[in-house]
Structure formats: structure tokens, C-alpha cells
PDB file of N, CA and C in Angstrom:
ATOM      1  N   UNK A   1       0.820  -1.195   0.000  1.00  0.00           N
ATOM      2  CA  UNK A   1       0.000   0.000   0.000  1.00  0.00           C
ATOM      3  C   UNK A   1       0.863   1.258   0.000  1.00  0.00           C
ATOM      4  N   UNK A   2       2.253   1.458   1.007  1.00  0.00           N
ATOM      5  CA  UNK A   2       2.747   2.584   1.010  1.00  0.00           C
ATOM      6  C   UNK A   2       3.275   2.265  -0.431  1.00  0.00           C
ATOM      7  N   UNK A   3       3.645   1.777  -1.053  1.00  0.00           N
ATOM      8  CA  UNK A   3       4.179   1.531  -2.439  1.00  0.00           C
ATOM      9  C   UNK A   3       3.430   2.432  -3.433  1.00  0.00           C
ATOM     10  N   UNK A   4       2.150   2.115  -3.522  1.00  0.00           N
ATOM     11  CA  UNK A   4       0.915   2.255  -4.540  1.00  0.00           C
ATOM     12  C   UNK A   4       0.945   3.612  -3.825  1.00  0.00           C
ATOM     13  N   UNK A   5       0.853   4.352  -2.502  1.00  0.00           N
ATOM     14  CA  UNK A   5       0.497   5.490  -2.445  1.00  0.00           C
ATOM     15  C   UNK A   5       1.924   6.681  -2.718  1.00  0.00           C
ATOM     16  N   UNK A   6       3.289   5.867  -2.987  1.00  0.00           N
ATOM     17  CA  UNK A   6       4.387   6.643  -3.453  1.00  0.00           C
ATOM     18  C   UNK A   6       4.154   7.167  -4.777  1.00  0.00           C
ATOM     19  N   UNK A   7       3.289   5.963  -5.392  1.00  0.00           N
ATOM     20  CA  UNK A   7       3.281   5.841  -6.926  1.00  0.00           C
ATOM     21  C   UNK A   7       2.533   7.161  -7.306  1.00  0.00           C
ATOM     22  N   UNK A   8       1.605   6.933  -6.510  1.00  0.00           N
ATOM     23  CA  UNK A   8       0.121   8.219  -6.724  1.00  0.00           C
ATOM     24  C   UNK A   8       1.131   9.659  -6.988  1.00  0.00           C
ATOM     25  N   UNK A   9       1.368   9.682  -5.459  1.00  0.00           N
ATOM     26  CA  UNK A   9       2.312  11.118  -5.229  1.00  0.00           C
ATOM     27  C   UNK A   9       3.339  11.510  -6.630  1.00  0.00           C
ATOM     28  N   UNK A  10       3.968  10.354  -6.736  1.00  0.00           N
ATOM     29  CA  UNK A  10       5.218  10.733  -7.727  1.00  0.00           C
ATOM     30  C   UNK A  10       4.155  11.342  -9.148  1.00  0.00           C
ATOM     31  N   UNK A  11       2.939  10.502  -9.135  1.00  0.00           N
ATOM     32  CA  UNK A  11       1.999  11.181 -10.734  1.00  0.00           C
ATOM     33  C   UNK A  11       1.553  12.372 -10.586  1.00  0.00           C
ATOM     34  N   UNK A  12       1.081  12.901  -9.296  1.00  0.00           N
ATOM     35  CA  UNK A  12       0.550  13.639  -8.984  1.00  0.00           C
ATOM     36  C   UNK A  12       1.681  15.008  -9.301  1.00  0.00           C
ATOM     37  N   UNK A  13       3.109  14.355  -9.204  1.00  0.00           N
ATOM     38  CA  UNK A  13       4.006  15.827  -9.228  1.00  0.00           C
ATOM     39  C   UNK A  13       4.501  15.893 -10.642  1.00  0.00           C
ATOM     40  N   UNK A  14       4.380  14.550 -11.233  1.00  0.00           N
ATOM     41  CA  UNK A  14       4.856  14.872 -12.845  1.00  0.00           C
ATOM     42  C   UNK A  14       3.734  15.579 -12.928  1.00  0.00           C
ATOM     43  N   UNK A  15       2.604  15.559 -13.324  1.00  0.00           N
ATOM     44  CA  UNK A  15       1.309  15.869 -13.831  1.00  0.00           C
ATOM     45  C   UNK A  15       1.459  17.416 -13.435  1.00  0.00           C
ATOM     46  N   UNK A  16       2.050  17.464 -12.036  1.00  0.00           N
ATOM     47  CA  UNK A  16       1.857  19.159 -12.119  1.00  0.00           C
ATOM     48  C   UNK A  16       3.036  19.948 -12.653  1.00  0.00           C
ATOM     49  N   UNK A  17       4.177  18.977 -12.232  1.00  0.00           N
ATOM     50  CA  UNK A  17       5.119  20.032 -13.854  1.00  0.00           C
ATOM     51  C   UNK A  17       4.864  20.087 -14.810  1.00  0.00           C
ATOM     52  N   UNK A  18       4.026  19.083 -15.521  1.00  0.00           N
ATOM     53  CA  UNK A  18       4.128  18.986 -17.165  1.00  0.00           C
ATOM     54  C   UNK A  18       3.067  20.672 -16.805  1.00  0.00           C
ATOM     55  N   UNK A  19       1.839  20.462 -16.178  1.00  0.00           N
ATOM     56  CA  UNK A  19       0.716  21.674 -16.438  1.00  0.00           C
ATOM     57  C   UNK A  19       1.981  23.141 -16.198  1.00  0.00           C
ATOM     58  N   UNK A  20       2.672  22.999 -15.147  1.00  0.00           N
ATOM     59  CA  UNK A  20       3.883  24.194 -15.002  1.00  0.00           C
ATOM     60  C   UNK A  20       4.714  24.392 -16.777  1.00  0.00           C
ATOM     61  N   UNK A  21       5.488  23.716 -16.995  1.00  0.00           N
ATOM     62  CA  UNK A  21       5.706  23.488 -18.259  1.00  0.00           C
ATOM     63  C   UNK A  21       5.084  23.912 -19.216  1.00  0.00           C
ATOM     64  N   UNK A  22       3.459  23.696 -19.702  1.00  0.00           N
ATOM     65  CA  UNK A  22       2.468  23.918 -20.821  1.00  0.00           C
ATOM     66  C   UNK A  22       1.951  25.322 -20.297  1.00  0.00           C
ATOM     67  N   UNK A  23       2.046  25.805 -18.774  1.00  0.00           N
ATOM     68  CA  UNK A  23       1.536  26.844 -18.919  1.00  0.00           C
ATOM     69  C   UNK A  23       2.559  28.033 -19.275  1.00  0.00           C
ATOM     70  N   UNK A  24       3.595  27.997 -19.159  1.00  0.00           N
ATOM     71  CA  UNK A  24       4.954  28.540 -19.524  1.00  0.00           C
ATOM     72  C   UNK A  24       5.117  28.743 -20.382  1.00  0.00           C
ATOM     73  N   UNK A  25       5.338  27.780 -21.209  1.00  0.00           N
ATOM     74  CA  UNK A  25       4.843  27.591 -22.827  1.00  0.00           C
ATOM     75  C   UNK A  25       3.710  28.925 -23.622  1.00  0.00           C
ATOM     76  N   UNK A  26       2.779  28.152 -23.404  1.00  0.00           N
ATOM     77  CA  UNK A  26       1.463  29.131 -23.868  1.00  0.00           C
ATOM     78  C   UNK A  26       1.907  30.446 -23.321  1.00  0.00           C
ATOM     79  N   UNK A  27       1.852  30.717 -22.296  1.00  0.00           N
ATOM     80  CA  UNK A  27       2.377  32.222 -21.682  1.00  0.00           C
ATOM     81  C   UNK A  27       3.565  32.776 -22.465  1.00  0.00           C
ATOM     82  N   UNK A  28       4.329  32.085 -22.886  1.00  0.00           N
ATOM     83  CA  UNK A  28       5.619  32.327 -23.718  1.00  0.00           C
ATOM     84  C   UNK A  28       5.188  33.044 -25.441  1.00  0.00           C
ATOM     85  N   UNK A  29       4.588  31.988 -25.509  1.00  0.00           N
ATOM     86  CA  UNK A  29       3.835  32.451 -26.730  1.00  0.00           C
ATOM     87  C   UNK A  29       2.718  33.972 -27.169  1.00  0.00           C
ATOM     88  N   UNK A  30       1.821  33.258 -25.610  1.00  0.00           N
ATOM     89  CA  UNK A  30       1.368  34.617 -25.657  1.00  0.00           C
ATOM     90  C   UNK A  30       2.182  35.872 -26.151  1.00  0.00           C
ATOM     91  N   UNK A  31       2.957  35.915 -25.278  1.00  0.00           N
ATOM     92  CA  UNK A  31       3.701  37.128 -25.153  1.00  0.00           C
ATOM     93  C   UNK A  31       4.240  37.623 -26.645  1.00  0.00           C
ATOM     94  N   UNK A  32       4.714  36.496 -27.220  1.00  0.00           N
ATOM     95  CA  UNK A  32       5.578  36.751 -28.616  1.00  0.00           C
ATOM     96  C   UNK A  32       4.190  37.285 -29.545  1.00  0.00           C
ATOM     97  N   UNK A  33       2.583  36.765 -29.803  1.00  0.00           N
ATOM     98  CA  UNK A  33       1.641  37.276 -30.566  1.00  0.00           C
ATOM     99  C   UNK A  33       1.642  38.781 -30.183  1.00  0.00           C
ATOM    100  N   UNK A  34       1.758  38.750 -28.774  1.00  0.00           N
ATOM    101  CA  UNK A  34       0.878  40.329 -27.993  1.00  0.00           C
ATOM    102  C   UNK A  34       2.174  41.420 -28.529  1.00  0.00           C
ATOM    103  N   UNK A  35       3.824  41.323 -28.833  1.00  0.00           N
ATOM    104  CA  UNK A  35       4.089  41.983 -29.139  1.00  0.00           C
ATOM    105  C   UNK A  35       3.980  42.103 -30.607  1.00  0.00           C
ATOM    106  N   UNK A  36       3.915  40.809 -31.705  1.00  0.00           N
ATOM    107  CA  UNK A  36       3.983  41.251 -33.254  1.00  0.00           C
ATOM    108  C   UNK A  36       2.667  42.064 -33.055  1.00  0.00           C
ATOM    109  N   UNK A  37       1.414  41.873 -32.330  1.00  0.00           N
ATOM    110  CA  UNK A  37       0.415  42.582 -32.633  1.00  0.00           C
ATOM    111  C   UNK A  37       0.652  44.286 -32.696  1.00  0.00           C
ATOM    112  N   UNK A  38       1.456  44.365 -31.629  1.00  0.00           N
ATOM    113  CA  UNK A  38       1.467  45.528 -30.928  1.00  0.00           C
ATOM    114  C   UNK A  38       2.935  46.111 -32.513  1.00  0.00           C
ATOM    115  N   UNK A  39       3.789  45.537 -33.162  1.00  0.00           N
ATOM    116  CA  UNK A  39       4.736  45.836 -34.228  1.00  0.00           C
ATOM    117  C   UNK A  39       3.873  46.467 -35.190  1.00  0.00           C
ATOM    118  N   UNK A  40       2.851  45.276 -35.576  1.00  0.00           N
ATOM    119  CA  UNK A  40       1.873  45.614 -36.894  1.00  0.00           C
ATOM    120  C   UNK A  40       0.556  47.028 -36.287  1.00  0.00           C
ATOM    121  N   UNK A  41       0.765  47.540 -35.586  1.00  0.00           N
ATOM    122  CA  UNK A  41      -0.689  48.328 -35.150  1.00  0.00           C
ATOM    123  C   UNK A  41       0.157  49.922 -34.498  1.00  0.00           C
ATOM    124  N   UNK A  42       1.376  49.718 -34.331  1.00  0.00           N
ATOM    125  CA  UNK A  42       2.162  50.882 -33.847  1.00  0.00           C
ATOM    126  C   UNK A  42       2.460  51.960 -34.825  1.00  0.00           C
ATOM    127  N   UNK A  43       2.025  53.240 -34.943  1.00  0.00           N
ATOM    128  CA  UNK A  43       2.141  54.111 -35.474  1.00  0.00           C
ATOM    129  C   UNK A  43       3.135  55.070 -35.265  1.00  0.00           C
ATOM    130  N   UNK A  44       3.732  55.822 -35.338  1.00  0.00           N
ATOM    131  CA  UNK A  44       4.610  57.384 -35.121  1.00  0.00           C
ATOM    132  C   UNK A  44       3.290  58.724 -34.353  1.00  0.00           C
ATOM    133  N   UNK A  45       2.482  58.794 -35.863  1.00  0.00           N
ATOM    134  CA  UNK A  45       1.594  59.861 -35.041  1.00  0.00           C
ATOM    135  C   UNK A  45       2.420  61.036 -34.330  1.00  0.00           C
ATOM    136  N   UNK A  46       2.348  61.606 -33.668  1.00  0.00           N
ATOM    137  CA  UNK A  46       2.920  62.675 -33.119  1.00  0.00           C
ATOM    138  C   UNK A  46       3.892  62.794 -32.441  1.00  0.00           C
ATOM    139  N   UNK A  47       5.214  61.668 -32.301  1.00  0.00           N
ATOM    140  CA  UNK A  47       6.000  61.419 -31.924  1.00  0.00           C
ATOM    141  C   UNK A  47       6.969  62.210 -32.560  1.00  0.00           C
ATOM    142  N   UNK A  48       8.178  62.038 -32.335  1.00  0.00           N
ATOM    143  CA  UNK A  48       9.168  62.468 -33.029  1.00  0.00           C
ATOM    144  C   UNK A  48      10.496  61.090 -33.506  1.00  0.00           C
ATOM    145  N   UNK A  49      10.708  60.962 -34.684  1.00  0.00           N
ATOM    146  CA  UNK A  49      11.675  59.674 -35.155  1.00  0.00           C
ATOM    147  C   UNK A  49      12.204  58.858 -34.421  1.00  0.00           C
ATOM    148  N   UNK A  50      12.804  60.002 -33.166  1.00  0.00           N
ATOM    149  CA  UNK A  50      13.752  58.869 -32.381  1.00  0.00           C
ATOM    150  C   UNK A  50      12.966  58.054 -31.077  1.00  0.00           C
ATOM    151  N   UNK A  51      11.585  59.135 -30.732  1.00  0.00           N
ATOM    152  CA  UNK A  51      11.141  58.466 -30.180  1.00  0.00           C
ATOM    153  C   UNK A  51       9.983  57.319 -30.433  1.00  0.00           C
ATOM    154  N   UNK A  52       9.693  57.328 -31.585  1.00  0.00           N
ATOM    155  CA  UNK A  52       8.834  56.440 -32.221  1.00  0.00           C
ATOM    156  C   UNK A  52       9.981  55.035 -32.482  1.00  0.00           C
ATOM    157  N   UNK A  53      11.013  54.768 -32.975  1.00  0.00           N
ATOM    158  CA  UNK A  53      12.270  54.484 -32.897  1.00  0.00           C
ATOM    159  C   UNK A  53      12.364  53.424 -31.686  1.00  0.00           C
ATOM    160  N   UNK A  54      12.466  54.692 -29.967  1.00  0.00           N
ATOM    161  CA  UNK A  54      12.813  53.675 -29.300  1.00  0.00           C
ATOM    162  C   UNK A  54      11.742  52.843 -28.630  1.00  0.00           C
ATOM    163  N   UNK A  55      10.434  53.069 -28.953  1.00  0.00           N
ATOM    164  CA  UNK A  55       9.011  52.750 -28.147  1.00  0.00           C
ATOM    165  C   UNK A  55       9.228  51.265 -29.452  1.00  0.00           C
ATOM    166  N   UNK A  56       9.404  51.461 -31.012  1.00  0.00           N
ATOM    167  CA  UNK A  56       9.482  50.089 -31.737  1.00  0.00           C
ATOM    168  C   UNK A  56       9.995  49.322 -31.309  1.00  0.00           C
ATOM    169  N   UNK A  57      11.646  49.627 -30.971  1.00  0.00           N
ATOM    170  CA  UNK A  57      12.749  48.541 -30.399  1.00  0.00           C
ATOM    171  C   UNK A  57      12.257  48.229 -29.165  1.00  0.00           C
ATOM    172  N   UNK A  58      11.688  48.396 -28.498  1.00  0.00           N
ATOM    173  CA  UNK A  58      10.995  48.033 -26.951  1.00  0.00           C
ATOM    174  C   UNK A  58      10.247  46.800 -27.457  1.00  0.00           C
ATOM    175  N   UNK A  59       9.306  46.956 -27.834  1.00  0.00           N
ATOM    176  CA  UNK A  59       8.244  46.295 -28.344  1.00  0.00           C
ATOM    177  C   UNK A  59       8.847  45.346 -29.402  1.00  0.00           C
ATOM    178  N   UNK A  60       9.651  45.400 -29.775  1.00  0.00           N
ATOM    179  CA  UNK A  60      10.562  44.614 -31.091  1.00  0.00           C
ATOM    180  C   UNK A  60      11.148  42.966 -30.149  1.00  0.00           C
ATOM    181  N   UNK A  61      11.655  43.521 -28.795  1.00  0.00           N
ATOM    182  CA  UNK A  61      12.822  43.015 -28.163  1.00  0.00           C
ATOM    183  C   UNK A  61      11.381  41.900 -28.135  1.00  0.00           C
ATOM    184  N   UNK A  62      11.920  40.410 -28.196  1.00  0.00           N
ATOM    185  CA  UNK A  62      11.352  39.425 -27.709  1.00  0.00           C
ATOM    186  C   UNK A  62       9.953  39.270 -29.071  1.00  0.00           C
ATOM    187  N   UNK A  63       9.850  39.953 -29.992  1.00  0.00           N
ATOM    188  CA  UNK A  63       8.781  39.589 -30.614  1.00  0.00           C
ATOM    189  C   UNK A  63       9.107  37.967 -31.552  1.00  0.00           C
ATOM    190  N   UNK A  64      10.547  37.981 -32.344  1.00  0.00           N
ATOM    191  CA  UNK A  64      10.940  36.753 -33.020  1.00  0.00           C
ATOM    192  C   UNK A  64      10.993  37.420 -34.702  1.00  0.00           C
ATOM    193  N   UNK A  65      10.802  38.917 -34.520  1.00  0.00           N
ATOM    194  CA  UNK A  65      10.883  39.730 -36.182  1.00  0.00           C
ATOM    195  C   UNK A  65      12.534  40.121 -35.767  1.00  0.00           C
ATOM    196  N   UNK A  66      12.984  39.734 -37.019  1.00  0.00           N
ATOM    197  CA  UNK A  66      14.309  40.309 -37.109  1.00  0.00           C
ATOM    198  C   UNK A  66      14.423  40.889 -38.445  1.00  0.00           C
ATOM    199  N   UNK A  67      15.759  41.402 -38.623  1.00  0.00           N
ATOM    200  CA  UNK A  67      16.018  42.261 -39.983  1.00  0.00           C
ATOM    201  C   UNK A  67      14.751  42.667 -40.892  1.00  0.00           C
ATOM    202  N   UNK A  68      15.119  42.158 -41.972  1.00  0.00           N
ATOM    203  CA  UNK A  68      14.056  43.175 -43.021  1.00  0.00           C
ATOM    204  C   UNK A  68      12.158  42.559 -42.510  1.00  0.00           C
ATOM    205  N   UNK A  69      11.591  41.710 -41.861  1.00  0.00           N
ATOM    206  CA  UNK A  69      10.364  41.820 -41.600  1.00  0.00           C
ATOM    207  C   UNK A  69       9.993  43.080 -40.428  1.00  0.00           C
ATOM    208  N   UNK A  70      10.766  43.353 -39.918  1.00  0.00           N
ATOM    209  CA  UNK A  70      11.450  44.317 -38.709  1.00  0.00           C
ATOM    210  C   UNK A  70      11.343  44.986 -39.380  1.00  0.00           C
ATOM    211  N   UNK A  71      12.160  45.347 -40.119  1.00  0.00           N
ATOM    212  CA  UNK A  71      12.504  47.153 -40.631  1.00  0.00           C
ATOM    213  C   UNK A  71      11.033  47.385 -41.412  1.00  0.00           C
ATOM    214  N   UNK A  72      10.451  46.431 -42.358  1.00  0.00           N
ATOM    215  CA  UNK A  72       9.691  46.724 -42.586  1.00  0.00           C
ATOM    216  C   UNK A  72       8.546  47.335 -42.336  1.00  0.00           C
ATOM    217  N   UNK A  73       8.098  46.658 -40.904  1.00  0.00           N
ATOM    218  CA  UNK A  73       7.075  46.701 -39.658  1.00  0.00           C
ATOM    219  C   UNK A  73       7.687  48.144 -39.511  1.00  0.00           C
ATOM    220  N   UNK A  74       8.825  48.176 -38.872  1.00  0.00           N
ATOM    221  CA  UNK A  74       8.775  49.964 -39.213  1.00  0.00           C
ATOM    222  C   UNK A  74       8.460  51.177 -39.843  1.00  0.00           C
ATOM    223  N   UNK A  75       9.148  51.012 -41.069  1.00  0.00           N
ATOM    224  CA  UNK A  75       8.657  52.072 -42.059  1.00  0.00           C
ATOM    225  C   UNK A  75       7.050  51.720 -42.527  1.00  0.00           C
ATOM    226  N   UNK A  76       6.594  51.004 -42.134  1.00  0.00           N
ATOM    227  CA  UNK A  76       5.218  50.773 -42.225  1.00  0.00           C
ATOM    228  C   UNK A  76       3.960  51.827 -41.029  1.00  0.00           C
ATOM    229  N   UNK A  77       5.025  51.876 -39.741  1.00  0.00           N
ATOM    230  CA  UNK A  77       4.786  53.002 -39.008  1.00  0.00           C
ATOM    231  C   UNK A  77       4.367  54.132 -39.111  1.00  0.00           C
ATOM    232  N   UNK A  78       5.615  54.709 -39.957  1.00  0.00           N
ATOM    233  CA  UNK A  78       6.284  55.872 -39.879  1.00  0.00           C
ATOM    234  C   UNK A  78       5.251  56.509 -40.338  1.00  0.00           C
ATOM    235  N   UNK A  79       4.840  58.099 -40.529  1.00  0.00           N
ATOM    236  CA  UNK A  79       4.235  59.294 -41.097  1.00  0.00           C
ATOM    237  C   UNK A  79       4.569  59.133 -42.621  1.00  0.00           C
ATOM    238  N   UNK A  80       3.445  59.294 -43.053  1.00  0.00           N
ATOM    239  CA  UNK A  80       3.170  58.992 -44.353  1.00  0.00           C
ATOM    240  C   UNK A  80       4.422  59.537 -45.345  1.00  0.00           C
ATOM    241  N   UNK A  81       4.567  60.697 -45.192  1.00  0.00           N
ATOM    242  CA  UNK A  81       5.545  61.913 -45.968  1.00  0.00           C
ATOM    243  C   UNK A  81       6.991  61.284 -45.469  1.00  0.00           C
ATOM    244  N   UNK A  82       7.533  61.133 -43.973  1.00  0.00           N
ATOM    245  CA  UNK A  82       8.864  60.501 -44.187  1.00  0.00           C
ATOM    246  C   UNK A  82       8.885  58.936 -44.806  1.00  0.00           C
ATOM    247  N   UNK A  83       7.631  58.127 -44.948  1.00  0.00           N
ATOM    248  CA  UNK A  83       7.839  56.396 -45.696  1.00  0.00           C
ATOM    249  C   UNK A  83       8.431  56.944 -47.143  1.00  0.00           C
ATOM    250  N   UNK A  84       7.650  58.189 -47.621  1.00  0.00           N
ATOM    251  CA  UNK A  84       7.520  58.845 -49.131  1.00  0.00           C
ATOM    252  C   UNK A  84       9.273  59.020 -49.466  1.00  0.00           C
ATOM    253  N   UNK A  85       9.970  59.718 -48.248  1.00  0.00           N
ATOM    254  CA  UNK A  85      10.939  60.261 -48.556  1.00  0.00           C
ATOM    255  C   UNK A  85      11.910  58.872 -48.453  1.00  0.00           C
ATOM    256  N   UNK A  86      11.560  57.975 -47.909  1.00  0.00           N
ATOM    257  CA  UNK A  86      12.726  56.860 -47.832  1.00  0.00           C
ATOM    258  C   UNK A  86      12.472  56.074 -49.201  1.00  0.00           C
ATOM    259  N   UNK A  87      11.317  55.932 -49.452  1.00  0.00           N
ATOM    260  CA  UNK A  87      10.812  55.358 -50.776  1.00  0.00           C
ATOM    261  C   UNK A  87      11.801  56.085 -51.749  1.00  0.00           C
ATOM    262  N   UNK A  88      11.569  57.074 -51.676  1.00  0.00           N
ATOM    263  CA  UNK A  88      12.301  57.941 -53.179  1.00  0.00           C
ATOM    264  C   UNK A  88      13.773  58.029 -52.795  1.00  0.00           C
ATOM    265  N   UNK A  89      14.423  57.970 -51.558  1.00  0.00           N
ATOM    266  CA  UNK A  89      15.577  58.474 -51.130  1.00  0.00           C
ATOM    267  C   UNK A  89      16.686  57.425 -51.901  1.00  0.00           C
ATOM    268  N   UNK A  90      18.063  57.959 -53.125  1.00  0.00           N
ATOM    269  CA  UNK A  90      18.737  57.336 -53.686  1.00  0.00           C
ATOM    270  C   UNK A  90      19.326  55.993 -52.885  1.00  0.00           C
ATOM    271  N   UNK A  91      19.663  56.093 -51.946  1.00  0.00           N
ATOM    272  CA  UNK A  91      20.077  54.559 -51.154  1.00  0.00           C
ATOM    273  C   UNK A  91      19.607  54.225 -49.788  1.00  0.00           C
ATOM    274  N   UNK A  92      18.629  53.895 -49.347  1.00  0.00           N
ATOM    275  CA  UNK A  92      17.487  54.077 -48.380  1.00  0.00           C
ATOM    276  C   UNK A  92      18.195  53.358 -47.321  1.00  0.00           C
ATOM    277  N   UNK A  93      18.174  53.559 -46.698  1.00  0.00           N
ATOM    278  CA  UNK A  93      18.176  53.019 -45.401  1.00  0.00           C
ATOM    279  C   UNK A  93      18.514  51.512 -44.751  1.00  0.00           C
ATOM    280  N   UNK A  94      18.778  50.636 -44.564  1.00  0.00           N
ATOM    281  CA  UNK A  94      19.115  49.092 -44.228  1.00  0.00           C
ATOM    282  C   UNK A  94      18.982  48.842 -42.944  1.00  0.00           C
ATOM    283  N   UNK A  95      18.344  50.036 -41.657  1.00  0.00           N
ATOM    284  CA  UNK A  95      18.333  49.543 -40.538  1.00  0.00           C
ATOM    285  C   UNK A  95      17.482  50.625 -39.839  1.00  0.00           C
ATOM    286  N   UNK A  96      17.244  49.996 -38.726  1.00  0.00           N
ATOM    287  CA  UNK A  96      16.435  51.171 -37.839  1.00  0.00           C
ATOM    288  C   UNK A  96      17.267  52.372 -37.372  1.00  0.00           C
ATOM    289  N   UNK A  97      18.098  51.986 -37.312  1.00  0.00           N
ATOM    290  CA  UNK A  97      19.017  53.536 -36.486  1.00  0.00           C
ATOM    291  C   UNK A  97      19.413  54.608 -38.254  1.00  0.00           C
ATOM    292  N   UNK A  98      19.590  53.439 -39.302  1.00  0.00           N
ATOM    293  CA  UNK A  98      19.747  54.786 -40.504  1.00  0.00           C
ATOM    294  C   UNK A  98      18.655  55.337 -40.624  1.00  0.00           C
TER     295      UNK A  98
END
């Protein structure tokens, strides 16, 4: 009997790491949707470059966008008239800080 009731206990504690584990997980994830959401929906608006800039890279850190889906998500931001000027500008830009 103490045997069979070790057995119980020992299921009882896998069972609650694995749920520790899966909820970690999902929570992990969460987090990575809640910031691309927050990449694709972030505007400039009345900011000024550098600070629109560092509120992206905040929100960037931990999303899983790197280089050009990134930069993109940026200038996708930006005020209509500076996207215009990088569009037309002879050798545009390759990063968030140019």
C-alpha cells in the first residue's frame, strides 16, 4: 500500500510540472503574438523619429521579427511623408538607427 500510495504522489508531481511546463509555454507564446500585434498596429503619429524608434525597439525586443520583416514593420509606421521620402531616397536606409 505505502508503495501504490508513493506511486500516486510521484503522478501527482509529474502531472503538475508537465501543467507548469504547458503553462509557460502558452504564456511564452502569448507574449511573442501580444508583441507582433502591438509591431503591426504601432504608429509614429505625433511622436518624433527617435522616439517612435525607441518605443518600436521596446516592443521589437522578444517579438521573433528580425532584420528586413522588422525594418519593414517599421517604415510601415512611420508618417506617411517621411515612408515617401525613404521610398524615393537614392540609397534608403538598411536599418532602424539609418
Amino acid at each position: 500500500m505505502l508503495d501504490e500510495l508513493s506511486k500516486e504522489e510521484l503522478k501527482v508531481e509529474i502531472v503538475e510540472e508537465l501543467f507548469k511546463k504547458i503553462k509557460n509555454e502558452f504564456e511564452e507564446i502569448g507574449e511573442k503574438e501580444r508583441k507582433v500585434e502591438q509591431l503591426r498596429t504601432i504608429e509614429q503619429g505625433g511622436k518624433i523619429c527617435n522616439e517612435y524608434a525607441q518605443e518600436f525597439k521596446k516592443i521589437a525586443r522578444g517579438s521573433g521579427y528580425e532584420r528586413w520583416p522588422l525594418i519593414e514593420e517599421f517604415k510601415r509606421g512611420l508618417n506617411r511623408g517621411i515612408r515617401r521620402k525613404l521610398i524615393e531616397a537614392k540609397s534608403p536606409p538598411s536599418s532602424i538607427e539609418e
